[in-house]
C-alpha atoms as a PDB file:
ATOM      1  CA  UNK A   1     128.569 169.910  38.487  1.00  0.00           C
ATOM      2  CA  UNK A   2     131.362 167.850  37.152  1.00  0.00           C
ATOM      3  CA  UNK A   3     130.675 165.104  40.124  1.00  0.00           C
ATOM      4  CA  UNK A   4     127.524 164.177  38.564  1.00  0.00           C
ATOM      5  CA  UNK A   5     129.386 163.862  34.976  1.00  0.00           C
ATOM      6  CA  UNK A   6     132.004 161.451  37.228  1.00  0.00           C
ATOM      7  CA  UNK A   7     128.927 159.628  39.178  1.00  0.00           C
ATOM      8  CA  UNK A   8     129.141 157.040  36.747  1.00  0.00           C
ATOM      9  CA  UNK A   9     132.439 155.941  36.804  1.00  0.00           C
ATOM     10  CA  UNK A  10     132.251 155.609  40.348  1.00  0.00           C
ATOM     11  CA  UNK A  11     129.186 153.774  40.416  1.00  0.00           C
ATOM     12  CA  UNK A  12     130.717 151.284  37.783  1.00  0.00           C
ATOM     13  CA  UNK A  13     133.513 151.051  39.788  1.00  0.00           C
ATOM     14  CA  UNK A  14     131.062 150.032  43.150  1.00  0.00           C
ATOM     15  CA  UNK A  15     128.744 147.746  41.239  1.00  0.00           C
ATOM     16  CA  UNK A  16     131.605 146.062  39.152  1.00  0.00           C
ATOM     17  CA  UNK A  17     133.743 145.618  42.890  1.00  0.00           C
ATOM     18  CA  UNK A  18     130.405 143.917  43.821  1.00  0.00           C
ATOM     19  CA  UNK A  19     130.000 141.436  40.786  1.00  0.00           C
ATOM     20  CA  UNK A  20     133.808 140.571  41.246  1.00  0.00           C
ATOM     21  CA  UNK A  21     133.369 139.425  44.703  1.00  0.00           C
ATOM     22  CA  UNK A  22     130.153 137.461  44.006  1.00  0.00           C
ATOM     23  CA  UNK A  23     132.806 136.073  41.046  1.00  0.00           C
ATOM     24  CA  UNK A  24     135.465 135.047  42.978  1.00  0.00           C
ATOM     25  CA  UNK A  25     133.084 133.427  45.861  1.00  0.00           C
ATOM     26  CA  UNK A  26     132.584 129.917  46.285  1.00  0.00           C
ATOM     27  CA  UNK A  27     129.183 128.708  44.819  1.00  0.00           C
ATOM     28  CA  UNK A  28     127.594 128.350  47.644  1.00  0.00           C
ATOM     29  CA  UNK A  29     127.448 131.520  48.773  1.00  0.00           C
ATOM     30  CA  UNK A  30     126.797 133.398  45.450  1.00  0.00           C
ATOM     31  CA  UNK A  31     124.662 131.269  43.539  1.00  0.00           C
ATOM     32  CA  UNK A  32     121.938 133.815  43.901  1.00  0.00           C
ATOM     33  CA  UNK A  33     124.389 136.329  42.363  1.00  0.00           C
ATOM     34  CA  UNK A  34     125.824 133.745  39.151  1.00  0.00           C
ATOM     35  CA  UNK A  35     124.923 133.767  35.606  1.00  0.00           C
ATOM     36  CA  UNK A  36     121.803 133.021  35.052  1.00  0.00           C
ATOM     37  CA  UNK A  37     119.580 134.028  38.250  1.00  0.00           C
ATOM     38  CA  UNK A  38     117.547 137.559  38.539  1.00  0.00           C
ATOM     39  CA  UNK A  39     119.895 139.849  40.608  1.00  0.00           C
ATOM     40  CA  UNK A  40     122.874 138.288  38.717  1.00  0.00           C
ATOM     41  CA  UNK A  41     121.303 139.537  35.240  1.00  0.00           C
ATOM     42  CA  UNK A  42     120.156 142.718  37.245  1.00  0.00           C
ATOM     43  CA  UNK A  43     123.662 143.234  38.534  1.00  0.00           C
ATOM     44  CA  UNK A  44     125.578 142.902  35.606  1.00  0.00           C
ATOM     45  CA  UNK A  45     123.288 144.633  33.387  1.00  0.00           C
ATOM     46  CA  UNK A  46     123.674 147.494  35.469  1.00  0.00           C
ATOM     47  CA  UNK A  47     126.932 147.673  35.664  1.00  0.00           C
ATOM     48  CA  UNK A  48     127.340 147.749  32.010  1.00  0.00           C
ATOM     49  CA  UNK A  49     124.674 150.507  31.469  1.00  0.00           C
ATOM     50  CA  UNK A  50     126.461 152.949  33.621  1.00  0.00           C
ATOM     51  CA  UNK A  51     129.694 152.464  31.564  1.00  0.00           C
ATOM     52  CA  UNK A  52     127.932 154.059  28.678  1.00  0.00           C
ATOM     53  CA  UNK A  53     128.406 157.428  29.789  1.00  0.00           C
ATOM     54  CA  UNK A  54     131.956 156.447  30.731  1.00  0.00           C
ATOM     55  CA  UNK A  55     132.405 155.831  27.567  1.00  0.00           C
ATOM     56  CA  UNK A  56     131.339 158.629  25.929  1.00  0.00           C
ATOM     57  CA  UNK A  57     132.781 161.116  28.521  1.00  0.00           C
ATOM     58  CA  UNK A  58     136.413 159.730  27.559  1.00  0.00           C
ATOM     59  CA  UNK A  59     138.536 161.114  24.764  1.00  0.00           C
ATOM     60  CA  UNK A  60     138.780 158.522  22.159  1.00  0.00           C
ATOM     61  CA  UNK A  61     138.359 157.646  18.492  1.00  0.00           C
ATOM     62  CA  UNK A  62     134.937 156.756  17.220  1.00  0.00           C
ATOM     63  CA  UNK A  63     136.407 153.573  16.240  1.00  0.00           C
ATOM     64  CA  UNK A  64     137.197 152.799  19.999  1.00  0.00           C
ATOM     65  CA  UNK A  65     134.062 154.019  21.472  1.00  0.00           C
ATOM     66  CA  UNK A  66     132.273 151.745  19.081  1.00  0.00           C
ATOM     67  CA  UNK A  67     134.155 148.732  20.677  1.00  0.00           C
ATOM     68  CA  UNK A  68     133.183 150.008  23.663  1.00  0.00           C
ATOM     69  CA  UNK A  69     129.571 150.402  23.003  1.00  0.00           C
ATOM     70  CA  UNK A  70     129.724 147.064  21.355  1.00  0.00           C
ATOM     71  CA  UNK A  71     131.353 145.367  24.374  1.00  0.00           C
ATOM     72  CA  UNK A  72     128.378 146.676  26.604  1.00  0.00           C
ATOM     73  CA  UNK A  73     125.597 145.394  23.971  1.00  0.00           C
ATOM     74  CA  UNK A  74     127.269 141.980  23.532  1.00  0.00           C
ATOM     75  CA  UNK A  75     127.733 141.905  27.541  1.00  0.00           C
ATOM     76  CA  UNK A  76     124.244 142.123  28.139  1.00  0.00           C
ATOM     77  CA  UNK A  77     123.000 140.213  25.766  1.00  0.00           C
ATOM     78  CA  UNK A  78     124.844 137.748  27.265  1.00  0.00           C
ATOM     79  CA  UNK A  79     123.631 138.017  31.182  1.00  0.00           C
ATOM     80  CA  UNK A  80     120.353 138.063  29.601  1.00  0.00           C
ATOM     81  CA  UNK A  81     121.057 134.998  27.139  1.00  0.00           C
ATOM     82  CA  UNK A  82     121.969 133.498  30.938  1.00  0.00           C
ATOM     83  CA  UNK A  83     119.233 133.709  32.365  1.00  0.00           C
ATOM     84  CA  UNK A  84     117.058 132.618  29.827  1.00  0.00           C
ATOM     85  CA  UNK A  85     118.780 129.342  30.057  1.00  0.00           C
ATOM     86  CA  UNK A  86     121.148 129.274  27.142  1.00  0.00           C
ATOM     87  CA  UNK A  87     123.974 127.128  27.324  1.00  0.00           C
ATOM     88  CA  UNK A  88     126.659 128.607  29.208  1.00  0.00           C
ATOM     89  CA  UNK A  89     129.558 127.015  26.724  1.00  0.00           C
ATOM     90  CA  UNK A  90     127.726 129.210  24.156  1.00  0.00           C
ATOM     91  CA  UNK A  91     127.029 132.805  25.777  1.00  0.00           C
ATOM     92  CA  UNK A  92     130.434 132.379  27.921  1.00  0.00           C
ATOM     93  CA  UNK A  93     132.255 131.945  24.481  1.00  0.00           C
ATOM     94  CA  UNK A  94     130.555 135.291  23.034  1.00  0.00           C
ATOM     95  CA  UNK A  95     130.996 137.047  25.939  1.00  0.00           C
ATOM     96  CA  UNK A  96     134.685 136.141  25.894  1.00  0.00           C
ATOM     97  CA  UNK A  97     134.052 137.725  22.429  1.00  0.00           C
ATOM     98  CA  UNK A  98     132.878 140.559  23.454  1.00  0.00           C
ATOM     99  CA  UNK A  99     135.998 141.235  26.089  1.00  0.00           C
ATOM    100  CA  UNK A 100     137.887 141.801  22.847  1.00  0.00           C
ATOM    101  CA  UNK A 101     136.380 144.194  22.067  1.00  0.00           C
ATOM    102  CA  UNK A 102     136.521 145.766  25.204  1.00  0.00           C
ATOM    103  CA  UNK A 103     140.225 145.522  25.661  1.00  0.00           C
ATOM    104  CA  UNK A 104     140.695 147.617  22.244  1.00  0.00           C
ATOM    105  CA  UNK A 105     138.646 150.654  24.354  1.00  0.00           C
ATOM    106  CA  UNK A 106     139.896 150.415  26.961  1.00  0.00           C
ATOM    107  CA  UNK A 107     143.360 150.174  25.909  1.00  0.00           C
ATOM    108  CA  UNK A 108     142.391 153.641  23.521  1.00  0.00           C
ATOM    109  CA  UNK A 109     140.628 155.537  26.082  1.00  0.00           C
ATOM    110  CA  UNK A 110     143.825 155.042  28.209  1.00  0.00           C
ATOM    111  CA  UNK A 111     146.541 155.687  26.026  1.00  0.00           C
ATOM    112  CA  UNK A 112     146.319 159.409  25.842  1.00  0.00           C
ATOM    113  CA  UNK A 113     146.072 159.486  29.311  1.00  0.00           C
ATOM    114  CA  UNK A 114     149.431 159.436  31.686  1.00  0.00           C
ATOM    115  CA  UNK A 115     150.036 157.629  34.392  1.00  0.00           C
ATOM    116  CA  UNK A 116     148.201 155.576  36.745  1.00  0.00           C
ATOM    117  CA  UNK A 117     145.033 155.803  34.157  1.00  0.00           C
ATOM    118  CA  UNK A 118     147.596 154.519  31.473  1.00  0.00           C
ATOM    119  CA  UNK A 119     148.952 151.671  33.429  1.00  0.00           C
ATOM    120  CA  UNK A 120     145.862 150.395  34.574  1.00  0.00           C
ATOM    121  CA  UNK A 121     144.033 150.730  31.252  1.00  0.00           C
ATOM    122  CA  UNK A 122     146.284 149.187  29.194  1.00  0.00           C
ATOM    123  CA  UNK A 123     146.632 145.719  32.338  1.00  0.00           C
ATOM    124  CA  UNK A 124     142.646 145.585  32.350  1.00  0.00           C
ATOM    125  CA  UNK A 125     142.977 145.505  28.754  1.00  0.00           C
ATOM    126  CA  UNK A 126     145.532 142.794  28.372  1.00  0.00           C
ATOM    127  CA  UNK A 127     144.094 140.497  31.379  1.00  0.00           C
ATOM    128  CA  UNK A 128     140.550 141.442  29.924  1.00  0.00           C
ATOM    129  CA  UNK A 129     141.177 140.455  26.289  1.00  0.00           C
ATOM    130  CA  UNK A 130     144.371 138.155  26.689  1.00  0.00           C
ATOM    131  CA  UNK A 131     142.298 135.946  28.700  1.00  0.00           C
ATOM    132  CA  UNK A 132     139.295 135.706  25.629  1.00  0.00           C
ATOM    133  CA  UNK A 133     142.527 133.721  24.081  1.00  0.00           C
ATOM    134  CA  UNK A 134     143.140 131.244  26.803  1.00  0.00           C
ATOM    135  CA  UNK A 135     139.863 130.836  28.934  1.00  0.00           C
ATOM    136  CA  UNK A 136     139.144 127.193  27.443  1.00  0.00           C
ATOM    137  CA  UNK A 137     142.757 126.229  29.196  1.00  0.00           C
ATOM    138  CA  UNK A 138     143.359 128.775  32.308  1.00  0.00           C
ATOM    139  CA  UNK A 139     141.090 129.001  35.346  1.00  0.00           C
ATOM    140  CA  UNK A 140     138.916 132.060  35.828  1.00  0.00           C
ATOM    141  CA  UNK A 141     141.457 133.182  38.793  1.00  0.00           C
ATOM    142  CA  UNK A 142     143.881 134.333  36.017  1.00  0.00           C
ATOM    143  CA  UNK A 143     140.976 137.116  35.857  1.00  0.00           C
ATOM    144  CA  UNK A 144     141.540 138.074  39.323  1.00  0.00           C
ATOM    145  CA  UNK A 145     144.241 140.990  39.243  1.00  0.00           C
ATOM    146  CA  UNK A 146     141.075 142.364  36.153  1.00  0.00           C
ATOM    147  CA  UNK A 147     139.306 142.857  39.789  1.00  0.00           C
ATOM    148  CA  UNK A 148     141.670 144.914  41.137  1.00  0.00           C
ATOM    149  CA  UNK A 149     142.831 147.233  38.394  1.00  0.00           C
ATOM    150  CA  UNK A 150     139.275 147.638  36.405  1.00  0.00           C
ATOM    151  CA  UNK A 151     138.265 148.896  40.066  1.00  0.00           C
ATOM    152  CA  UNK A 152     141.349 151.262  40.626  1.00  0.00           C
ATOM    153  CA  UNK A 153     141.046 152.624  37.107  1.00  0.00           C
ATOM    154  CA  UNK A 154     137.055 153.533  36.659  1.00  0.00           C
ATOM    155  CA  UNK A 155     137.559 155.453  40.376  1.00  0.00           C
ATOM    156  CA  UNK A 156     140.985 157.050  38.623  1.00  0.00           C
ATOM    157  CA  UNK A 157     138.640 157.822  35.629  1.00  0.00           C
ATOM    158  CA  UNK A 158     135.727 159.170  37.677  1.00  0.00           C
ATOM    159  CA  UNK A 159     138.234 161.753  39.238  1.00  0.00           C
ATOM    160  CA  UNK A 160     139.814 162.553  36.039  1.00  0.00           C
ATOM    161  CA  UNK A 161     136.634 163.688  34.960  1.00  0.00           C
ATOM    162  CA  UNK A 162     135.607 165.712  37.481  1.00  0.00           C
ATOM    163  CA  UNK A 163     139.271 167.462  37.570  1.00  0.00           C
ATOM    164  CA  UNK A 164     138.553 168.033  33.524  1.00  0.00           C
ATOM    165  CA  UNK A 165     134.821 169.356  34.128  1.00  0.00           C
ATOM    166  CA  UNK A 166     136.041 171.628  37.334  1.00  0.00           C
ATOM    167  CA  UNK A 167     138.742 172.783  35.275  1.00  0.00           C
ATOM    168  CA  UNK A 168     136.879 173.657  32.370  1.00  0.00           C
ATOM    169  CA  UNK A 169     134.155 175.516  34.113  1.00  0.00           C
ATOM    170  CA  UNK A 170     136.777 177.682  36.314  1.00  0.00           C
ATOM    171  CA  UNK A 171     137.508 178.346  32.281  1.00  0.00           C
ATOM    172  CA  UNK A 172     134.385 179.753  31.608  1.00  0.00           C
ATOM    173  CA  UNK A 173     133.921 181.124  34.929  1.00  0.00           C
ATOM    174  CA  UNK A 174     136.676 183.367  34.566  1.00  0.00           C
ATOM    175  CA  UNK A 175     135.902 184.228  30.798  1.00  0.00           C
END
């Protein structure tokens, strides 16, 4: 039972480790992946549906989980802004945005947490949202540890919260 509460986090955590690598490819090989093309607007939006769930299964203020939730709309709205041929100086920019806002929840959703979900919560946040600052001046490699820790802490997440759900039904079980 609590795997299918966790299936999300782990499915992020797959189609996010696939939109990285298309990322961090040259051109050439992944420009039927990039902004603006079907399966890269397909790709992305999925990933950022399935964190919706995530989001809402982690403990959090309201506050935060509205950053979160706003991170995902603004997200998508952007892949979709991309492949309807908008400027990418323009939905880049709001996407960058949009990262802000994602760095508050996911720097919130980890902080009550110890450990490994801590650490790499609060480094996605910081590359995620520090970068928003300095992406007009720093290559998009300064992104590229973001592709390693995101990864490592959705999977930590989606095993958090099947330890929490397991745990809490053993609860009731024994009630």
């Amino acid at each position: 039972m609590g795997n299918n509460r966790a299936f999300p986090a782990f499915a992020a955590a797959v189609l996010f480790f696939i939109r990285f690598v298309f990322f961090f490819l040259p051109q050439s090989i992944s420009k039927g992946v990039q902004d603006g093309t079907m399966f890269g607007a397909i790709l992305a939006v999925s990933e950022h549906m399935i964190m919706l769930p995530v989001i809402a299964a982690l403990p959090a203020p309201q506050w935060s989980k509205a950053a979160g939730y706003g991170w995902i709309v603004i997200d998508m709205a952007t892949d979709i802004m991309a492949l309807n041929g908008v400027d990418p100086a323009i939905y880049i920019s709001l996407r960058y945005g949009g990262h802000i806002s994602a760095a508050v929840w996911f720097a919130t959703a980890s902080w009550t947490s110890r450990g490994a979900i801590r650490i790499f919560g609060l480094l996605t946040a910081l590359n995620l949202g520090g970068y928003s600052f300095i992406a007009h001046y720093a290559p998009p490699v300064v992104l590229a540890p973001l592709s390693i820790w995101m990864i490592v802490w959705l999977i930590l997440i989606g095993q958090h919260i099947a330890r929490r759900l397991e745990s809490n039904n053993n609860i009731s079980v024994s009630s």
